[in-house]
PDB file of N, CA and C in Angstrom:
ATOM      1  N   UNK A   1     -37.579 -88.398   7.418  1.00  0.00           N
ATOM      2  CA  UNK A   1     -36.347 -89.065   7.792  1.00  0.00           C
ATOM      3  C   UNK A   1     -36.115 -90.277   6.903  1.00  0.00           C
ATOM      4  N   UNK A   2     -34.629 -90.515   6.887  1.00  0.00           N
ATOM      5  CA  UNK A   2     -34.570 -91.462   5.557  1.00  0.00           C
ATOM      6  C   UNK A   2     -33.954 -92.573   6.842  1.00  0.00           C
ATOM      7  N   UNK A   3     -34.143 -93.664   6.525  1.00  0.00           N
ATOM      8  CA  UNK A   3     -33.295 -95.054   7.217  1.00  0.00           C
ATOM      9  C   UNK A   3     -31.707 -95.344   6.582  1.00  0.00           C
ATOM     10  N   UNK A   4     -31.652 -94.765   5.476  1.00  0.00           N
ATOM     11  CA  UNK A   4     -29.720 -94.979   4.699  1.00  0.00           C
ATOM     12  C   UNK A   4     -29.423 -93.300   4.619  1.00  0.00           C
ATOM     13  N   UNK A   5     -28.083 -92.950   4.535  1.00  0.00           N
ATOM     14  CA  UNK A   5     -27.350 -92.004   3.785  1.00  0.00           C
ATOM     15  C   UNK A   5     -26.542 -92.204   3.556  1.00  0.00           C
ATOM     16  N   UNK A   6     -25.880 -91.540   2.337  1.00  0.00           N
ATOM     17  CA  UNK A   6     -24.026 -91.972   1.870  1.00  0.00           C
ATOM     18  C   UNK A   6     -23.214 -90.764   2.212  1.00  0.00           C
ATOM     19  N   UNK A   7     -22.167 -90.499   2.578  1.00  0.00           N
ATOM     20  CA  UNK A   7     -21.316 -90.190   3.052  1.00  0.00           C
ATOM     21  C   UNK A   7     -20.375 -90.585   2.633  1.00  0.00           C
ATOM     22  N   UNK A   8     -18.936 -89.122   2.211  1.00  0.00           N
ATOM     23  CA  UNK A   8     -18.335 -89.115   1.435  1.00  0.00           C
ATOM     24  C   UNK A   8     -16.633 -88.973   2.550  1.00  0.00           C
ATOM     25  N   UNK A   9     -16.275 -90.157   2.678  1.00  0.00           N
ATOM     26  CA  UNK A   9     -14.946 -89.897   3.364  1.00  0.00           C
ATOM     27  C   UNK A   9     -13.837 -89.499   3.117  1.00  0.00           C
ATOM     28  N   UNK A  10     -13.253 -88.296   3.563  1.00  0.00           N
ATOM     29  CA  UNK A  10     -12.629 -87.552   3.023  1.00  0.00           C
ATOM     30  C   UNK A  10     -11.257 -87.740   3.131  1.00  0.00           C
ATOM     31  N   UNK A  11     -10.799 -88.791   3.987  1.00  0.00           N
ATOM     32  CA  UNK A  11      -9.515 -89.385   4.210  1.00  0.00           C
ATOM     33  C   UNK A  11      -9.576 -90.128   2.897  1.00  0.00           C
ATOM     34  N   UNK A  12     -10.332 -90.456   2.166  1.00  0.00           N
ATOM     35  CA  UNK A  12     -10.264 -91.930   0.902  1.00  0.00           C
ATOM     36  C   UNK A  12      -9.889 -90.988  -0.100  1.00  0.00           C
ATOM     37  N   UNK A  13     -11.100 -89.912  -0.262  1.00  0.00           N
ATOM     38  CA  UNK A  13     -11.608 -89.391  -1.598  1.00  0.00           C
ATOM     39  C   UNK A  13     -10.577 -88.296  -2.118  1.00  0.00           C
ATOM     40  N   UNK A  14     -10.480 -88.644  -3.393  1.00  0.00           N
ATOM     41  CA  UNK A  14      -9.404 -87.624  -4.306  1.00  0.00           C
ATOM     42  C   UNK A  14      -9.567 -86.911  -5.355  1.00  0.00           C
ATOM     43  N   UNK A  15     -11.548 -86.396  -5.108  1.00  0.00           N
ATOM     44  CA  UNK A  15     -11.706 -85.950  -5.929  1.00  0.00           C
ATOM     45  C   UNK A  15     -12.035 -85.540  -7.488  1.00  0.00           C
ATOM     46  N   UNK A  16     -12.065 -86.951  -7.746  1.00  0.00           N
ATOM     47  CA  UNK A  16     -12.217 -87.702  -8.790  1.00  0.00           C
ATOM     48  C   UNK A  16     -13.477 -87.414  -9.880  1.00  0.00           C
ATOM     49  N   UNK A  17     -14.282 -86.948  -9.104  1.00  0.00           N
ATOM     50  CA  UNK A  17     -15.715 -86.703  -9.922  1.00  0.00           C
ATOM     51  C   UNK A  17     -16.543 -87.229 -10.212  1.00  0.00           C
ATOM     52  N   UNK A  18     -16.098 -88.806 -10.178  1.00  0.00           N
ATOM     53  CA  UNK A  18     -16.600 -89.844 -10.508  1.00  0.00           C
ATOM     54  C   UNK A  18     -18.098 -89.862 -10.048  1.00  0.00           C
ATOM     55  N   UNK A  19     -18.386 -89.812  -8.783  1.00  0.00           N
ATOM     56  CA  UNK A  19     -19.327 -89.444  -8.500  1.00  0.00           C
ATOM     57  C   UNK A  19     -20.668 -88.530  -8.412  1.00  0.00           C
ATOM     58  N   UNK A  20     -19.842 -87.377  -8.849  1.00  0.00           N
ATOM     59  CA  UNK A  20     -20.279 -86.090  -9.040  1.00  0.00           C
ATOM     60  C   UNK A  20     -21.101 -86.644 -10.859  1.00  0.00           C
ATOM     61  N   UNK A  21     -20.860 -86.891 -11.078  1.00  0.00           N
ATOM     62  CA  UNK A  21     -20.876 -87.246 -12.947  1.00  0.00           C
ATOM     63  C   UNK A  21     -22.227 -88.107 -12.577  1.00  0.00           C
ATOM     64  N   UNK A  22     -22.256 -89.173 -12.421  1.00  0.00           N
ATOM     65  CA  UNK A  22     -23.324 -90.039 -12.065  1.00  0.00           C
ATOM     66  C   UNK A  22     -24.566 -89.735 -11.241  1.00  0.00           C
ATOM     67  N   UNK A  23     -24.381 -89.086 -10.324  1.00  0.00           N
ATOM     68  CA  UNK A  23     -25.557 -88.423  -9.481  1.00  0.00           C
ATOM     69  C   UNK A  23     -26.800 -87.599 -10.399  1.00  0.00           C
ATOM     70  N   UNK A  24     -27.662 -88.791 -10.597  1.00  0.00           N
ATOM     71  CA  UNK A  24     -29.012 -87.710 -11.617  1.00  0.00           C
ATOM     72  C   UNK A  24     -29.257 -86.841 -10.771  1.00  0.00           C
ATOM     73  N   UNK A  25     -29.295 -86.896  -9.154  1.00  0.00           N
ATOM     74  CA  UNK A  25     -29.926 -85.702  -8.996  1.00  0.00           C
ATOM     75  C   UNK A  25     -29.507 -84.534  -8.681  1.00  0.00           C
ATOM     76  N   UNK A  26     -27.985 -84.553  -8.641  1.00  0.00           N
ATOM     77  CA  UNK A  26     -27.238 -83.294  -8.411  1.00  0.00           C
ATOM     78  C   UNK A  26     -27.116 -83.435  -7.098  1.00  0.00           C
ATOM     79  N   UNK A  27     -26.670 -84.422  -6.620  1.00  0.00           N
ATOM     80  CA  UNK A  27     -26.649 -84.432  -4.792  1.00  0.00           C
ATOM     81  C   UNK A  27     -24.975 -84.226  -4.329  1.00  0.00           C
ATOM     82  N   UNK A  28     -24.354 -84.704  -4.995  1.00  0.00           N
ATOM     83  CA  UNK A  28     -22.719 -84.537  -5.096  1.00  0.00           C
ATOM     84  C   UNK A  28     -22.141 -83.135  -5.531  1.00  0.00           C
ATOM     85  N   UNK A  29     -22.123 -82.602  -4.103  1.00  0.00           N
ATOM     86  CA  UNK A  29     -21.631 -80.766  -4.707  1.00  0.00           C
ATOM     87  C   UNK A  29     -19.919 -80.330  -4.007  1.00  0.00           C
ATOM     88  N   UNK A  30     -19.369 -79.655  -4.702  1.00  0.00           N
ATOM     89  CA  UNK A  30     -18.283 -79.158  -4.187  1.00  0.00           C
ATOM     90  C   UNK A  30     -18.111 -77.916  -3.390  1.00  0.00           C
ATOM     91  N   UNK A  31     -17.672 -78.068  -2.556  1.00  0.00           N
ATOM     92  CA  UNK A  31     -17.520 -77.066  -1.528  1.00  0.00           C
ATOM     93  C   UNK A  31     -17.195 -76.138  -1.602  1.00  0.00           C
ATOM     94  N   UNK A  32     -16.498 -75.081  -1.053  1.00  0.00           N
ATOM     95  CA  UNK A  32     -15.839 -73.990  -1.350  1.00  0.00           C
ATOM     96  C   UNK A  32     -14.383 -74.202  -1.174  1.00  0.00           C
ATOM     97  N   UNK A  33     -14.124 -75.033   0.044  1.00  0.00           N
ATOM     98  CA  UNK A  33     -12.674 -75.722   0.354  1.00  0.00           C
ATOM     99  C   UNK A  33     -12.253 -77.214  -1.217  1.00  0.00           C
ATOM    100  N   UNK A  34     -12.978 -77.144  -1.930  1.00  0.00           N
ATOM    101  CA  UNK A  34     -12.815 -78.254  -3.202  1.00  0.00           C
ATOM    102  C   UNK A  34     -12.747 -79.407  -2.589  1.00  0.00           C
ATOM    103  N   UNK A  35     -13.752 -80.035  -1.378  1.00  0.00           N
ATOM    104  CA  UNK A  35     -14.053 -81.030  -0.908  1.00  0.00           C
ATOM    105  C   UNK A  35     -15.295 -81.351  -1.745  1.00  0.00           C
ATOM    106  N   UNK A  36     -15.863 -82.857  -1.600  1.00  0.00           N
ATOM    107  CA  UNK A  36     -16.920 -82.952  -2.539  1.00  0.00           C
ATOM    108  C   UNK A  36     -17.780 -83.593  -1.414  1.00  0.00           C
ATOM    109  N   UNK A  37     -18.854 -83.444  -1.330  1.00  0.00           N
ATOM    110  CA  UNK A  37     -20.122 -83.694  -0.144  1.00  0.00           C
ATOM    111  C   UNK A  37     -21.436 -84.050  -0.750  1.00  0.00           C
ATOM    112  N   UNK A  38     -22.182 -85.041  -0.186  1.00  0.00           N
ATOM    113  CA  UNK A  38     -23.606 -85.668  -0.977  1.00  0.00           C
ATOM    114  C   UNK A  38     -24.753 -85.042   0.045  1.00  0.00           C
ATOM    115  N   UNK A  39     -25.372 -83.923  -0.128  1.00  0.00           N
ATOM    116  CA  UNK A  39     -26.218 -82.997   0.560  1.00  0.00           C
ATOM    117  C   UNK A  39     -27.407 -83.821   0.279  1.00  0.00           C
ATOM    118  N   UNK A  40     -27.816 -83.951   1.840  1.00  0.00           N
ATOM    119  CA  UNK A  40     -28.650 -84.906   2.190  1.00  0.00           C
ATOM    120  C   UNK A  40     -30.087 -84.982   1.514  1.00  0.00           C
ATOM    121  N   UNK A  41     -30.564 -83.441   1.272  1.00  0.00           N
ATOM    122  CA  UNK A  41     -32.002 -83.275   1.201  1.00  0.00           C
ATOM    123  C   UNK A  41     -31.868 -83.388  -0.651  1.00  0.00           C
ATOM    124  N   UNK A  42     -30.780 -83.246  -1.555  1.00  0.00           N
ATOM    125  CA  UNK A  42     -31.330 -83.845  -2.957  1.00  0.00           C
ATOM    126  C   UNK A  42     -31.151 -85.568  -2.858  1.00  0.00           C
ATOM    127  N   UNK A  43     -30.274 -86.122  -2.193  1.00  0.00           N
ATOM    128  CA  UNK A  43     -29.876 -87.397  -2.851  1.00  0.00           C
ATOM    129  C   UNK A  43     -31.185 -88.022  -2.321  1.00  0.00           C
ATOM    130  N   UNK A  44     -31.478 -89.477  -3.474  1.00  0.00           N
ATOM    131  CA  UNK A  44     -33.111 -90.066  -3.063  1.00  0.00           C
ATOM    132  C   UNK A  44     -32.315 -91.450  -2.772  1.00  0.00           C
ATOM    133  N   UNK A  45     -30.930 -91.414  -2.272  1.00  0.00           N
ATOM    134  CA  UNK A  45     -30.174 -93.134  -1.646  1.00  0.00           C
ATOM    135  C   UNK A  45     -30.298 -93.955  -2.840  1.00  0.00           C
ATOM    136  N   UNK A  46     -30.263 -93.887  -4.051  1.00  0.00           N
ATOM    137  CA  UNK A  46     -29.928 -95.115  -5.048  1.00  0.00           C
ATOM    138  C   UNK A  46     -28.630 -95.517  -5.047  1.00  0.00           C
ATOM    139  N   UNK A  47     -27.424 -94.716  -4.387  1.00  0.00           N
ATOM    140  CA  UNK A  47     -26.697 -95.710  -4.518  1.00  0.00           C
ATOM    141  C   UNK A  47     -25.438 -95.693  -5.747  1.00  0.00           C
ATOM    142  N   UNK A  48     -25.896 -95.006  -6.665  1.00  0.00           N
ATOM    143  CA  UNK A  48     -25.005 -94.570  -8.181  1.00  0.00           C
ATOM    144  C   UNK A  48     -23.923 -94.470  -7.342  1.00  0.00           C
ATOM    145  N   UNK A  49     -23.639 -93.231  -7.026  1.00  0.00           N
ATOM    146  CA  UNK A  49     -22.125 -92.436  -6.641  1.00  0.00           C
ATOM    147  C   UNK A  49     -21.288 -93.690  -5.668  1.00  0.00           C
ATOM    148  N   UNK A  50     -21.494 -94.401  -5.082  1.00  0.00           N
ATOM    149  CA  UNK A  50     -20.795 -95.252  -4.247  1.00  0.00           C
ATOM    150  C   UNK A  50     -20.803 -96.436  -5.193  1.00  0.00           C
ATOM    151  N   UNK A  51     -21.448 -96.834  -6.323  1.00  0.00           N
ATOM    152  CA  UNK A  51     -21.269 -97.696  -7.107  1.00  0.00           C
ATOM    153  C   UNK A  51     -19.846 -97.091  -8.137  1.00  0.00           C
ATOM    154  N   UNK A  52     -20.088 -95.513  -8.319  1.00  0.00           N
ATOM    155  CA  UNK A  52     -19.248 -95.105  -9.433  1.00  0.00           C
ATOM    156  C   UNK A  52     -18.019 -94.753  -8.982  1.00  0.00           C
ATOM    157  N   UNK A  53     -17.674 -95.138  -7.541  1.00  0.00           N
ATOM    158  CA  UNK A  53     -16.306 -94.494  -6.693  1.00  0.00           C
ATOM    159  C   UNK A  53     -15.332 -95.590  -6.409  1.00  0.00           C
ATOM    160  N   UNK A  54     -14.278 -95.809  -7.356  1.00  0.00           N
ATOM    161  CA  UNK A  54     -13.665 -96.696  -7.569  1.00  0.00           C
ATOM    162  C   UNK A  54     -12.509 -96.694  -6.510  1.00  0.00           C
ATOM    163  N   UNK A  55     -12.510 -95.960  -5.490  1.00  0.00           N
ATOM    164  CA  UNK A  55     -11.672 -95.939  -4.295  1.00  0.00           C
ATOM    165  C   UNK A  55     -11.962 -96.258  -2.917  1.00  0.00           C
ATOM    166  N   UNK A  56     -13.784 -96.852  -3.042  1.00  0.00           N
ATOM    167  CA  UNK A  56     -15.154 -96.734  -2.191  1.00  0.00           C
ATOM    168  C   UNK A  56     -14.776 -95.950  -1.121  1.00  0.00           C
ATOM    169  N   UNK A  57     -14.910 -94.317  -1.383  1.00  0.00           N
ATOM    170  CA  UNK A  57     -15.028 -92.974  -0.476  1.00  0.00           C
ATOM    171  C   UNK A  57     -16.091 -93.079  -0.040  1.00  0.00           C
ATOM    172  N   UNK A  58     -16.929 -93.931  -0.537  1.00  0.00           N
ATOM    173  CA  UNK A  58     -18.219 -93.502  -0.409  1.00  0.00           C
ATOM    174  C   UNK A  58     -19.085 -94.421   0.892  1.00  0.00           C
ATOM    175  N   UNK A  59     -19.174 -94.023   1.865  1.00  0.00           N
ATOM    176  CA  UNK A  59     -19.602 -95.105   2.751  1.00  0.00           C
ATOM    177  C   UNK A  59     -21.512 -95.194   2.797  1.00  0.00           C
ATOM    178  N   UNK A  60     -22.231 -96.228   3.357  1.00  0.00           N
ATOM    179  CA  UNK A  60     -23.228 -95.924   3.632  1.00  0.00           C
ATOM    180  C   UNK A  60     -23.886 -96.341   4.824  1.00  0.00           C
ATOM    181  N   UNK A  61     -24.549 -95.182   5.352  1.00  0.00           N
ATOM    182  CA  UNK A  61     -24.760 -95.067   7.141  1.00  0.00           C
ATOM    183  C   UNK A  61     -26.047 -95.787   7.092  1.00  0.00           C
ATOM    184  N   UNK A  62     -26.348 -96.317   8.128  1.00  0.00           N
ATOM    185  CA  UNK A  62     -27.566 -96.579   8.727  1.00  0.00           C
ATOM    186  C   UNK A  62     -28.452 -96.410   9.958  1.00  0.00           C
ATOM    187  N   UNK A  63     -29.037 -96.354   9.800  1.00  0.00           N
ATOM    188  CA  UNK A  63     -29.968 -95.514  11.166  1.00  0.00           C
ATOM    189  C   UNK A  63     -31.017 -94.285  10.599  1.00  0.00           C
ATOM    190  N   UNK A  64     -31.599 -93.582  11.842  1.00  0.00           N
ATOM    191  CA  UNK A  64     -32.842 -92.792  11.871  1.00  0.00           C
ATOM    192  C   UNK A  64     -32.081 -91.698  11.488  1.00  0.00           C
ATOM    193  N   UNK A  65     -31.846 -90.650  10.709  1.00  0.00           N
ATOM    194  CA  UNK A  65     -31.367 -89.177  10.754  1.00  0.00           C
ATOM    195  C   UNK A  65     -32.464 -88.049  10.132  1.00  0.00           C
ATOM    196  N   UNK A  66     -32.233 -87.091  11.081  1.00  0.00           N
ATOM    197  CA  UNK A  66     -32.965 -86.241  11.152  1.00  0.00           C
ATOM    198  C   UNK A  66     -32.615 -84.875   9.538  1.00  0.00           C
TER     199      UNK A  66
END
């Protein structure tokens, strides 16, 4: 269990890529609906993609998640 995750709000985000581009680890994937989502079990929480989202889609949660 991680204590942070980022989360990609989809009312903000337009898709941009911005994020997707920056993510070393490939955690920023596109959906099948061309929504873009940060799948929990690659991202290691550094933080890039919400630094590189110039519309801040990118929120970050806190708490225990399973």
């Amino acid at each position: 269990m991680r204590p942070v995750r980022y989360e990609i709000d989809r009312r903000i985000c337009r898709r941009c890529g911005s994020c997707q581009r920056v993510c070393s680890r490939g955690a920023v994937l596109e959906t099948a609906d061309r929504r873009l989502v940060i799948d929990r079990k690659l991202c290691d929480g550094c933080g890039a993609c919400r630094d590189a989202c110039k519309l801040r889609a990118i929120v970050k949660r806190k708490g225990l998640f399973s």
